[in-house]
PDB file of N, CA and C in Angstrom:
ATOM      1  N   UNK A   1      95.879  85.809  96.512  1.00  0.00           N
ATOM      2  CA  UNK A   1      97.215  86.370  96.469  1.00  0.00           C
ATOM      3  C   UNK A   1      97.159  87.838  96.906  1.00  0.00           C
ATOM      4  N   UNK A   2      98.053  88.225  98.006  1.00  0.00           N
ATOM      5  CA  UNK A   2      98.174  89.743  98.451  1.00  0.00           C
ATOM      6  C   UNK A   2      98.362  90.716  97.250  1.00  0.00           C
ATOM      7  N   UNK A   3      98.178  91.820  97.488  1.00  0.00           N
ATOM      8  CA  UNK A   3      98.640  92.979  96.321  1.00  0.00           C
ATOM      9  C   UNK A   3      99.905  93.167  96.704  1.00  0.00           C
ATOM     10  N   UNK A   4     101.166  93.628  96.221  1.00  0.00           N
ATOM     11  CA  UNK A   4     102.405  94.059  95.895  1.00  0.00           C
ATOM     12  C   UNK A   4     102.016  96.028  95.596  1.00  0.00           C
ATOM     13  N   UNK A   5     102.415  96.046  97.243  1.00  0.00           N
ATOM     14  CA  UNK A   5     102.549  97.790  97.100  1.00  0.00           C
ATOM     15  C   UNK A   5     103.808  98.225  96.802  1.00  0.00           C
ATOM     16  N   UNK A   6     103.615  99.605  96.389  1.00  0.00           N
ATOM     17  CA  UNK A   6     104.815 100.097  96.338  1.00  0.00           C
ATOM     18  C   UNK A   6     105.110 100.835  97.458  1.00  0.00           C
ATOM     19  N   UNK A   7     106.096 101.417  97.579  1.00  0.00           N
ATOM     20  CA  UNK A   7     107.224 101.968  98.800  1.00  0.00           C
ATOM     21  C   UNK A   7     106.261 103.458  99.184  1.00  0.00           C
ATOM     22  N   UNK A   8     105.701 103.912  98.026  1.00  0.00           N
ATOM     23  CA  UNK A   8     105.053 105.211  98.166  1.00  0.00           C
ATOM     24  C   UNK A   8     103.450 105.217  98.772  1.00  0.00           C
ATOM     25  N   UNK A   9     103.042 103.831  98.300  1.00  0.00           N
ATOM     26  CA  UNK A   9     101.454 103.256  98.977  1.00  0.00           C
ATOM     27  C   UNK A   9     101.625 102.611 100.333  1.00  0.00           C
ATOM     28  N   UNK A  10     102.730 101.733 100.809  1.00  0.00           N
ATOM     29  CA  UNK A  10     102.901 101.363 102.086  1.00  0.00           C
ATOM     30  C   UNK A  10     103.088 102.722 102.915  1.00  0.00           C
ATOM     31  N   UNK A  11     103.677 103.711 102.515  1.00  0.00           N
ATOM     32  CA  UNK A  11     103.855 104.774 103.194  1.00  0.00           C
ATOM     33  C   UNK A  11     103.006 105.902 103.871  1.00  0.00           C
ATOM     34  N   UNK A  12     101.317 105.215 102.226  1.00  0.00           N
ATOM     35  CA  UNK A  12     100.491 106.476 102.833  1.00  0.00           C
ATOM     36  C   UNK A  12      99.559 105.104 103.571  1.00  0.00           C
ATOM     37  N   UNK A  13      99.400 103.620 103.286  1.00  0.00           N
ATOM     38  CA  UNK A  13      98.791 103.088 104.242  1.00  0.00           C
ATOM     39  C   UNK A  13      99.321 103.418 105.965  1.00  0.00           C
ATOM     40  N   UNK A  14     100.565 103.425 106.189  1.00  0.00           N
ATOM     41  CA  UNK A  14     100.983 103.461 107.725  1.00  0.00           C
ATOM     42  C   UNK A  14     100.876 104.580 108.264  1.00  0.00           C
ATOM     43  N   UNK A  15     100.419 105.874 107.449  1.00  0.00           N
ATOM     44  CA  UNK A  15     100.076 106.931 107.833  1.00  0.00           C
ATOM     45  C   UNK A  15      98.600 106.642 108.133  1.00  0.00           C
ATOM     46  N   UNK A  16      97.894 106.167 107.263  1.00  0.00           N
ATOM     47  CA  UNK A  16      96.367 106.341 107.952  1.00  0.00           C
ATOM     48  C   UNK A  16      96.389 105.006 108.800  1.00  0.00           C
ATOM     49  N   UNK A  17      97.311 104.124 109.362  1.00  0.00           N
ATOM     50  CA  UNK A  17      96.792 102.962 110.180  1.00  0.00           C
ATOM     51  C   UNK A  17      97.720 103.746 111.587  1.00  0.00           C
ATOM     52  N   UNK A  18      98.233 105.014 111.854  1.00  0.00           N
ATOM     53  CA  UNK A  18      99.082 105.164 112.787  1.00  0.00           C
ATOM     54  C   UNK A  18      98.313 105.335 114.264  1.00  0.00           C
ATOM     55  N   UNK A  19      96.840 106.236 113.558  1.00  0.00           N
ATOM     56  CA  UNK A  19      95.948 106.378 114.588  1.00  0.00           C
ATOM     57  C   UNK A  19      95.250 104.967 115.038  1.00  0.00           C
ATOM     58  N   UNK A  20      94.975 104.179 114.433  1.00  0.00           N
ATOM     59  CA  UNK A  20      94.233 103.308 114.549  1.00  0.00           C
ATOM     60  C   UNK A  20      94.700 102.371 115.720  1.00  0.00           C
ATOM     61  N   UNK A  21      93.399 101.424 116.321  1.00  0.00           N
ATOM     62  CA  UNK A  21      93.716 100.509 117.237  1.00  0.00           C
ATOM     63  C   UNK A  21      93.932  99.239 116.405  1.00  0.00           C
ATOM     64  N   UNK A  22      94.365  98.016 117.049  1.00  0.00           N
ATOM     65  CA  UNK A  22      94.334  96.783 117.241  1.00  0.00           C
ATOM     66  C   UNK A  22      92.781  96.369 117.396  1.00  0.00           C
ATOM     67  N   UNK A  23      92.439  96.081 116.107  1.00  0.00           N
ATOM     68  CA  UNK A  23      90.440  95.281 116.067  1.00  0.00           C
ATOM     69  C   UNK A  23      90.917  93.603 116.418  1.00  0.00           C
ATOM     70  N   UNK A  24      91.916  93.209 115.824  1.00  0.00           N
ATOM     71  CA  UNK A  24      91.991  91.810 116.788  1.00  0.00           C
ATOM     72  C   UNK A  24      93.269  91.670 117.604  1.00  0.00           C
ATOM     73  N   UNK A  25      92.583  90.820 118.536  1.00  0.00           N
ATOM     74  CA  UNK A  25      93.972  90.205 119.552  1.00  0.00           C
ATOM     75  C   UNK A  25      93.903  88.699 119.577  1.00  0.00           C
ATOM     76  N   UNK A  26      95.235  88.343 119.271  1.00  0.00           N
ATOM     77  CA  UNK A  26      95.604  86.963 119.224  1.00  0.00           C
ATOM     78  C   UNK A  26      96.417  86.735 120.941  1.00  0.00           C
ATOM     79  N   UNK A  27      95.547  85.867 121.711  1.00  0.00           N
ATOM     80  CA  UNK A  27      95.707  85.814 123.111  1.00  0.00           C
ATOM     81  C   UNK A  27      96.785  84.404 122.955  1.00  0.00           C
ATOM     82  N   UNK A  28      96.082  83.166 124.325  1.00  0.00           N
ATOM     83  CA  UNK A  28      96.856  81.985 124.605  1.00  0.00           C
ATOM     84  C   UNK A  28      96.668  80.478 123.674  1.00  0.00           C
ATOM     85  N   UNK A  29      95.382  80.975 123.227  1.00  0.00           N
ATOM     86  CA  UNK A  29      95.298  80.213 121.906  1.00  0.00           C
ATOM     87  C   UNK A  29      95.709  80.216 120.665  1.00  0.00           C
ATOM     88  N   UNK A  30      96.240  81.277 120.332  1.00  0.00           N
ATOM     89  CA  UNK A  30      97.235  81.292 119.271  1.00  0.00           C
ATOM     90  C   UNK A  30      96.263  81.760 118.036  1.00  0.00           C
ATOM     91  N   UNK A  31      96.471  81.240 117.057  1.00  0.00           N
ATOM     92  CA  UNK A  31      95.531  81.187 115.685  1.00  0.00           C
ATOM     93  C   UNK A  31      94.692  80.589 115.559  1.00  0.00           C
ATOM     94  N   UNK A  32      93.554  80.508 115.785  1.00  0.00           N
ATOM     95  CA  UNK A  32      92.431  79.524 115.196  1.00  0.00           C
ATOM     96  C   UNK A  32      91.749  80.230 114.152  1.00  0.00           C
ATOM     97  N   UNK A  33      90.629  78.862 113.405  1.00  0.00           N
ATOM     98  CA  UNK A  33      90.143  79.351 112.838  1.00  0.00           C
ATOM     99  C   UNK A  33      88.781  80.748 112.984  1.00  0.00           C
ATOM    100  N   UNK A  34      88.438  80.602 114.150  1.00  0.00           N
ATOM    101  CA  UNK A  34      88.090  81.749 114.738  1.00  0.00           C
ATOM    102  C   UNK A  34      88.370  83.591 114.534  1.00  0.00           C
ATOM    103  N   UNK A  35      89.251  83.486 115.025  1.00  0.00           N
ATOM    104  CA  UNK A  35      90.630  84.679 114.510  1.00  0.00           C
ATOM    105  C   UNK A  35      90.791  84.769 113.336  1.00  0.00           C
ATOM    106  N   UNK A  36      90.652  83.946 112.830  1.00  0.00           N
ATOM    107  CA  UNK A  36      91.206  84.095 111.015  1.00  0.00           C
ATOM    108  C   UNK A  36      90.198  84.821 110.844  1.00  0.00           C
ATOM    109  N   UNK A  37      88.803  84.162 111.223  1.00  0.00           N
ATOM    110  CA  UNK A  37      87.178  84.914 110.377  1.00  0.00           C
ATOM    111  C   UNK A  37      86.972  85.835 110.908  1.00  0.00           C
ATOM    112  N   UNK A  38      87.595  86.159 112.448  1.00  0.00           N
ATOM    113  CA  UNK A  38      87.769  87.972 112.728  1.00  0.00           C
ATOM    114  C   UNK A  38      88.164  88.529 111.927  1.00  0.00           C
ATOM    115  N   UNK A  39      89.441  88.149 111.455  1.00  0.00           N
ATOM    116  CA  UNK A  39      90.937  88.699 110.570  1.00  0.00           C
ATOM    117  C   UNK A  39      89.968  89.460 109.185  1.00  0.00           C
ATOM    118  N   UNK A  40      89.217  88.234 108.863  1.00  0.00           N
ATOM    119  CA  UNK A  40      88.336  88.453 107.557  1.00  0.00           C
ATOM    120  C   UNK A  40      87.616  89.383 107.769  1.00  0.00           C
ATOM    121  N   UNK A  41      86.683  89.554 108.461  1.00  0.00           N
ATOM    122  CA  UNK A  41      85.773  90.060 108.692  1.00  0.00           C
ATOM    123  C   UNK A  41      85.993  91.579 108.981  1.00  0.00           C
ATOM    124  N   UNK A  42      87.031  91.635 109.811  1.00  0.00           N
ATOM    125  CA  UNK A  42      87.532  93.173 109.854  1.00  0.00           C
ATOM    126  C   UNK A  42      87.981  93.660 108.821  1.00  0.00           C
ATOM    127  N   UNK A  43      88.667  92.764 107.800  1.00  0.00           N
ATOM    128  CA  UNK A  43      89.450  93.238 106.553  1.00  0.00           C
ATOM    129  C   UNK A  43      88.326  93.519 105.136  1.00  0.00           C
ATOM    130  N   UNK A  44      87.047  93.233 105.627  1.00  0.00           N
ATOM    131  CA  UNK A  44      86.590  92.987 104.381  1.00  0.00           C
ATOM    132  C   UNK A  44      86.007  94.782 104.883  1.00  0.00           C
ATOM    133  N   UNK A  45      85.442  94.523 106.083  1.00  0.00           N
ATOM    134  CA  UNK A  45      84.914  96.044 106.599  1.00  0.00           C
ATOM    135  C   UNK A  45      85.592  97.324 106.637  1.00  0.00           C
ATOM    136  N   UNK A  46      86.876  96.982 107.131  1.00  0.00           N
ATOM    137  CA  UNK A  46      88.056  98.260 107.051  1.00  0.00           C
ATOM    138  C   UNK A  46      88.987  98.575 106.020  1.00  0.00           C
ATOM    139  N   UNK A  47      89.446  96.988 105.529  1.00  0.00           N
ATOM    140  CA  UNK A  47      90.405  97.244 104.228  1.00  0.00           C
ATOM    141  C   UNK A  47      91.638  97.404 105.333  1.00  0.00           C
ATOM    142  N   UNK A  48      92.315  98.566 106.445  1.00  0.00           N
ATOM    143  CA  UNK A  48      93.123  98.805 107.051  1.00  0.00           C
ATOM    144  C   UNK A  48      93.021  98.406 108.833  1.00  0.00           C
ATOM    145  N   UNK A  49      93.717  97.270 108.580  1.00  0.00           N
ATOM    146  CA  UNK A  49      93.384  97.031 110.339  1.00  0.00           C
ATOM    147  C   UNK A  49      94.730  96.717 110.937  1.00  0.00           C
ATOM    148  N   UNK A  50      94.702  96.179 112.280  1.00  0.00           N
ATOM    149  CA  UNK A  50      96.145  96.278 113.096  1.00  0.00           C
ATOM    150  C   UNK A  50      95.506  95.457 114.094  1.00  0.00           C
ATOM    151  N   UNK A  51      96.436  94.728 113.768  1.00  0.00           N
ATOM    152  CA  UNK A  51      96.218  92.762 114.748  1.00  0.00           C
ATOM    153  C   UNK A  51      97.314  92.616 115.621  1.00  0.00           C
ATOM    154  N   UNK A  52      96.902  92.499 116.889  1.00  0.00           N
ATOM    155  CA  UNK A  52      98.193  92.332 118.136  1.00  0.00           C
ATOM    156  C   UNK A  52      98.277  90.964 118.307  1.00  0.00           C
ATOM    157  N   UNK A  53      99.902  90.697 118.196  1.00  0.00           N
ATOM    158  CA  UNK A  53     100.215  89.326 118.259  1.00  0.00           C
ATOM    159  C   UNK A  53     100.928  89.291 119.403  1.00  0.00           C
ATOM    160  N   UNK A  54     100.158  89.288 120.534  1.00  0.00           N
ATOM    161  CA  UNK A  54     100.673  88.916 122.007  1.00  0.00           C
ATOM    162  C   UNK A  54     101.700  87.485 122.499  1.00  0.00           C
ATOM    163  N   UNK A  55     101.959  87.635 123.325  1.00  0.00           N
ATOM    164  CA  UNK A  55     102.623  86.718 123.940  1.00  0.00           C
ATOM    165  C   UNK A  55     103.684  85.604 123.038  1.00  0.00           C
ATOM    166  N   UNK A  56     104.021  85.830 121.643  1.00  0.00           N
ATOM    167  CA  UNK A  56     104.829  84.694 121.086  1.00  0.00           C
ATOM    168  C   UNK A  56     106.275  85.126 121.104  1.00  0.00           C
ATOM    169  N   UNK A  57     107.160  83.949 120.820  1.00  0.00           N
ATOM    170  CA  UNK A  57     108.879  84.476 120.877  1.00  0.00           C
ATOM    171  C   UNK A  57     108.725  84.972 119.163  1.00  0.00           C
ATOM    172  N   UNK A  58     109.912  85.460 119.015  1.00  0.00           N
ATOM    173  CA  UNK A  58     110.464  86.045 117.177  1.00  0.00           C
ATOM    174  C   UNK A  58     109.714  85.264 116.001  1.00  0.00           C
ATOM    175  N   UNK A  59     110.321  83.937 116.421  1.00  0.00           N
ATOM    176  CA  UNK A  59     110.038  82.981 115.729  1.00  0.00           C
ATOM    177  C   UNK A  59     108.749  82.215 114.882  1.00  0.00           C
ATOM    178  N   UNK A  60     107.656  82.326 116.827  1.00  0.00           N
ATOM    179  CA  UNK A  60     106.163  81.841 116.638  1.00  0.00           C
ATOM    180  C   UNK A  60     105.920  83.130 115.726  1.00  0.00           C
ATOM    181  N   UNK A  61     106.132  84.142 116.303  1.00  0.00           N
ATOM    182  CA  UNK A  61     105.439  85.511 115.753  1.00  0.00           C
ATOM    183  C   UNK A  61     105.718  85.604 113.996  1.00  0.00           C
ATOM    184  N   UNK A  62     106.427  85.395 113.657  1.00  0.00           N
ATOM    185  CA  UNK A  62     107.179  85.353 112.387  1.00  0.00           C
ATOM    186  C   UNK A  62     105.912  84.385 111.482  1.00  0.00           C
ATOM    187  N   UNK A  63     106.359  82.637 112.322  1.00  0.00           N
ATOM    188  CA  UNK A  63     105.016  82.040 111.150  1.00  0.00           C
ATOM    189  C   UNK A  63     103.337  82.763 111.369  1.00  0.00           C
ATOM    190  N   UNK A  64     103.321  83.064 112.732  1.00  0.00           N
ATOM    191  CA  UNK A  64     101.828  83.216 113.044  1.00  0.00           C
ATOM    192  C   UNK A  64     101.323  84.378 111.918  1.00  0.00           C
ATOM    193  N   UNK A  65     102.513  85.737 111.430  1.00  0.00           N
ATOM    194  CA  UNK A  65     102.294  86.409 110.977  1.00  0.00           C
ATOM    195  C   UNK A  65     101.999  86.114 109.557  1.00  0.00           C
ATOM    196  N   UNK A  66     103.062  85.266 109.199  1.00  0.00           N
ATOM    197  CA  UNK A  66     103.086  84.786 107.757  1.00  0.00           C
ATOM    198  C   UNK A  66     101.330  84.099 107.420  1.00  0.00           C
ATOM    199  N   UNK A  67     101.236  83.471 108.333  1.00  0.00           N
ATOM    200  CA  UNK A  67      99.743  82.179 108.196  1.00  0.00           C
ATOM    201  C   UNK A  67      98.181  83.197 108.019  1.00  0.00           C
ATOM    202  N   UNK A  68      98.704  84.267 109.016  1.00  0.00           N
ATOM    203  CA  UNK A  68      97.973  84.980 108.854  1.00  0.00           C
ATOM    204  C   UNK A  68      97.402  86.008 107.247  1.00  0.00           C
ATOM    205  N   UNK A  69      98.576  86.308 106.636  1.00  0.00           N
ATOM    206  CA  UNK A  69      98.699  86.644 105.195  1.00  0.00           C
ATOM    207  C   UNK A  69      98.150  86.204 104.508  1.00  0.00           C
ATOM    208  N   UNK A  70      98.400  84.805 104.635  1.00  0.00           N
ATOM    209  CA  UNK A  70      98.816  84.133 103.642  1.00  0.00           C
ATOM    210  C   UNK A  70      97.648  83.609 103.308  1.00  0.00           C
ATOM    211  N   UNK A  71      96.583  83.317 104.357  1.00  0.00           N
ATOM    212  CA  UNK A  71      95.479  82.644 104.830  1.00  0.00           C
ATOM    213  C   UNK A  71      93.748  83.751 104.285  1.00  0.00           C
ATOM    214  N   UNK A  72      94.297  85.010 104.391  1.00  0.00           N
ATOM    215  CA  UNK A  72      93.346  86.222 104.555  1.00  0.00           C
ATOM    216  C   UNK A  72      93.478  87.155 103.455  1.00  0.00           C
ATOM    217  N   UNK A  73      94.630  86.553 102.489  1.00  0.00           N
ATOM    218  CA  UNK A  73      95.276  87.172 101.177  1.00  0.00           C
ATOM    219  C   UNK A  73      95.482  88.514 101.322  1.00  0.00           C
ATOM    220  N   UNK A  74      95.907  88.894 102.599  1.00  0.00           N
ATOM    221  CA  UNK A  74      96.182  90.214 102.633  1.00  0.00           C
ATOM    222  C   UNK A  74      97.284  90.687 102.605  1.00  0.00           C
ATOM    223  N   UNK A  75      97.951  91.933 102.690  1.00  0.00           N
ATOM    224  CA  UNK A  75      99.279  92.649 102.576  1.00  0.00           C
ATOM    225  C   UNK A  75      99.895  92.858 103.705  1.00  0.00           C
ATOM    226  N   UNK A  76     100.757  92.649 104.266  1.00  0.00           N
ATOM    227  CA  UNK A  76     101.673  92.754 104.979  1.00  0.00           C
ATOM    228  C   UNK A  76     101.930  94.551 105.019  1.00  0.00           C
ATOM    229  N   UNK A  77     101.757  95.440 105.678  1.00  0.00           N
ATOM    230  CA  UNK A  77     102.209  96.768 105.527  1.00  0.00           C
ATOM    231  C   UNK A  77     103.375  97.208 106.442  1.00  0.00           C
ATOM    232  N   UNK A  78     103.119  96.578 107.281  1.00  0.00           N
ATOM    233  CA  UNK A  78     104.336  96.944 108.702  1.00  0.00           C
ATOM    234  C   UNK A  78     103.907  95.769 110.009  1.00  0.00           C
ATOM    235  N   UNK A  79     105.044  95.668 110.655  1.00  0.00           N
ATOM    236  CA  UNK A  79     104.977  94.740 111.606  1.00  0.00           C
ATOM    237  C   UNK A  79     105.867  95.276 112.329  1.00  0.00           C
ATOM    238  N   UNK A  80     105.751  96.170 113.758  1.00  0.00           N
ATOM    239  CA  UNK A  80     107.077  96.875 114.654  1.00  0.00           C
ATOM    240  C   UNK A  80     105.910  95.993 116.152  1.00  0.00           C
ATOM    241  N   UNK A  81     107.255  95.752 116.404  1.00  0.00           N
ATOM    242  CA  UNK A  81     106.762  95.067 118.049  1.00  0.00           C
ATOM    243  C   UNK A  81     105.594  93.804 117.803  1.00  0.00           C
ATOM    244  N   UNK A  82     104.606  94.148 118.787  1.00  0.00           N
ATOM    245  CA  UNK A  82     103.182  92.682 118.555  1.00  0.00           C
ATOM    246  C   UNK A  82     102.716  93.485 117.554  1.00  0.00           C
ATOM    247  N   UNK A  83     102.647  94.350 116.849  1.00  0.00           N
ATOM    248  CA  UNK A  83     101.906  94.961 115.770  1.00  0.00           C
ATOM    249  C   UNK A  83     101.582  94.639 114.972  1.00  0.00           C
ATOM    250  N   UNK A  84     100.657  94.282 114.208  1.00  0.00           N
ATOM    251  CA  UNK A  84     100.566  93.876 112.568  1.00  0.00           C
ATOM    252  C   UNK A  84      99.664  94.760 111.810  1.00  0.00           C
ATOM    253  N   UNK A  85     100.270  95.521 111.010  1.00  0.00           N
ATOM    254  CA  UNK A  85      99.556  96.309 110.015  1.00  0.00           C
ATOM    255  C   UNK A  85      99.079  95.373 108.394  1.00  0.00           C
ATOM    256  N   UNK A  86      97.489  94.937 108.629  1.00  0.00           N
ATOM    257  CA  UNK A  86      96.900  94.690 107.186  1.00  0.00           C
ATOM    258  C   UNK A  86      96.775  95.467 106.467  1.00  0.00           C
ATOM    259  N   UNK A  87      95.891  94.865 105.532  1.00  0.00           N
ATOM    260  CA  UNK A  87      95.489  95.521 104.158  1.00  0.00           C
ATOM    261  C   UNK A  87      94.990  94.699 103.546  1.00  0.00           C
ATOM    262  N   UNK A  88      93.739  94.887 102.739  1.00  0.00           N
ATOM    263  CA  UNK A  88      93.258  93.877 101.451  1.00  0.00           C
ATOM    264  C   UNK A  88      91.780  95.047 101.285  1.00  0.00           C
ATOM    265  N   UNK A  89      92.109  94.897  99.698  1.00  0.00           N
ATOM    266  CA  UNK A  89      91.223  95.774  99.196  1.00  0.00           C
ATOM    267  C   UNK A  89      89.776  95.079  99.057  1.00  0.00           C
ATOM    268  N   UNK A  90      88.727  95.839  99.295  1.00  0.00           N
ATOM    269  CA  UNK A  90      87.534  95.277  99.338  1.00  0.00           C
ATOM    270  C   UNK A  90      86.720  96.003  98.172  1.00  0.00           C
ATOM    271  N   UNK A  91      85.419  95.166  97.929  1.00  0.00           N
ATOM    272  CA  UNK A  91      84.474  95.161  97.115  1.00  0.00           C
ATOM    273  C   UNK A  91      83.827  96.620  96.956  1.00  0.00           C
ATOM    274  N   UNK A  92      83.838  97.037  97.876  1.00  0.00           N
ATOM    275  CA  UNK A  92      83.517  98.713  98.064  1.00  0.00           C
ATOM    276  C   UNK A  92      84.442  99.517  98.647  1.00  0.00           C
ATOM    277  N   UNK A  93      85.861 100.187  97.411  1.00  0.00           N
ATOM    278  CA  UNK A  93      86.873 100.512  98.022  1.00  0.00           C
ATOM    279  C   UNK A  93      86.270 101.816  98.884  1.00  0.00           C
ATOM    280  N   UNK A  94      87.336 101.382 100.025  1.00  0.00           N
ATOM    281  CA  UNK A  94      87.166 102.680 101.242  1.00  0.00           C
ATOM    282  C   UNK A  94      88.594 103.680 101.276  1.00  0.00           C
ATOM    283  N   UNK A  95      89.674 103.018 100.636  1.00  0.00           N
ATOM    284  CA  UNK A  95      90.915 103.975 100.544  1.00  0.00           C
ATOM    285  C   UNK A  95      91.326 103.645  99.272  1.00  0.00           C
ATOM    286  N   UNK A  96      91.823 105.076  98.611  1.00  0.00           N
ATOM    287  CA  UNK A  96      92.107 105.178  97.556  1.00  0.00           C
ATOM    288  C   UNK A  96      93.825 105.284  97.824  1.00  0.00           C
ATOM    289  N   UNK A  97      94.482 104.163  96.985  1.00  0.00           N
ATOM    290  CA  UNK A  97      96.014 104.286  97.527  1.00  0.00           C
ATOM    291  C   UNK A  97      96.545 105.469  96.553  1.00  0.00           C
ATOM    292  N   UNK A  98      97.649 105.428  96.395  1.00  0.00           N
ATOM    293  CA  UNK A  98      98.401 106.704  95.226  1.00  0.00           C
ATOM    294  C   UNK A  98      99.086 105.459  94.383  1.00  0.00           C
ATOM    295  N   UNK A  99      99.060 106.505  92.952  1.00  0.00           N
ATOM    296  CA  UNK A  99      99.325 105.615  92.049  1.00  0.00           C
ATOM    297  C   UNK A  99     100.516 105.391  91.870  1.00  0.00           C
ATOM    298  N   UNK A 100     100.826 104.085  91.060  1.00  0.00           N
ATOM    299  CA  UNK A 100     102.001 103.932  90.874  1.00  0.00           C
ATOM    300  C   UNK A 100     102.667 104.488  90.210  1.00  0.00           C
ATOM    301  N   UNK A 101     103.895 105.494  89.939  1.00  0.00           N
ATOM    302  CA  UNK A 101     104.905 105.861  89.112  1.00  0.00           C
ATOM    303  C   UNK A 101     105.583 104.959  87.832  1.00  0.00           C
ATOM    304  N   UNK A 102     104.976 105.132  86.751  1.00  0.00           N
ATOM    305  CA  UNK A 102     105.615 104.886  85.479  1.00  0.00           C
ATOM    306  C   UNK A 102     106.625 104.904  85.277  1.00  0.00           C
ATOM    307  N   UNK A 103     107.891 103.782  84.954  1.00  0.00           N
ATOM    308  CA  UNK A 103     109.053 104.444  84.503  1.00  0.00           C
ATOM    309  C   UNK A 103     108.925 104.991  82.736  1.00  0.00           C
ATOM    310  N   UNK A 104     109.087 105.366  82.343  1.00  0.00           N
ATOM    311  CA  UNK A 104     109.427 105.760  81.265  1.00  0.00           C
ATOM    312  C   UNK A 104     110.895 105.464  81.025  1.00  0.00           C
ATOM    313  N   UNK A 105     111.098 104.942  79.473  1.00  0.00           N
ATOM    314  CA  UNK A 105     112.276 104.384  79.097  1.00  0.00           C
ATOM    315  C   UNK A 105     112.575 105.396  77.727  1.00  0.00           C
ATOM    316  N   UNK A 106     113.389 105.919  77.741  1.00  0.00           N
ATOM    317  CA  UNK A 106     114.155 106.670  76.881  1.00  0.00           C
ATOM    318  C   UNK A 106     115.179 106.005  75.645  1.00  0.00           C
TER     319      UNK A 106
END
């Protein structure tokens, strides 16, 4: 199951993924299981990566993105254009997010 960021941690993830490249590309084959164990493999190493989802209409792009999540238990951070911004925290954290804000109830 993905982590559930907050508005203030998605904000400082897309700041440090702004520089970053695309470590995978999803070409004419679409998703395989191949790609997925890239997907993994980069996520377990970076924690923050950015996956180009080439060539699909709204639609393909939409499930391909979802399968991808859903599949790699990672976070969804941003998706503008073929873009896909991950996330999944690894065994030896490499980014420290900001914490969450307490409400306090009066």
């Amino acid at each position: 199951m993905s982590v559930v960021l907050t508005t203030k941690q998605k904000q400082y993830l897309k700041g440090l993924a702004h520089h970053l490249s695309p470590v995978v590309m999803l070409g004419g084959n679409g998703l395989t299981e191949g790609v997925l164990a890239e997907i993994d493999n980069a996520l377990n190493h970076h924690e923050l990566i950015k996956v180009k989802v080439a060539g699909a209409d709204r639609d393909t792009k939409k499930l391909i993105i979802d399968a991808i999540v859903r599949e790699t238990k990672a976070t969804n951070v941003q998706t503008i254009g073929h873009i896909l911004v991950l996330y999944r925290e690894s065994d030896d954290k490499k980014i420290v997010l900001p914490k969450a804000k307490k409400t306090v109830q009066k």
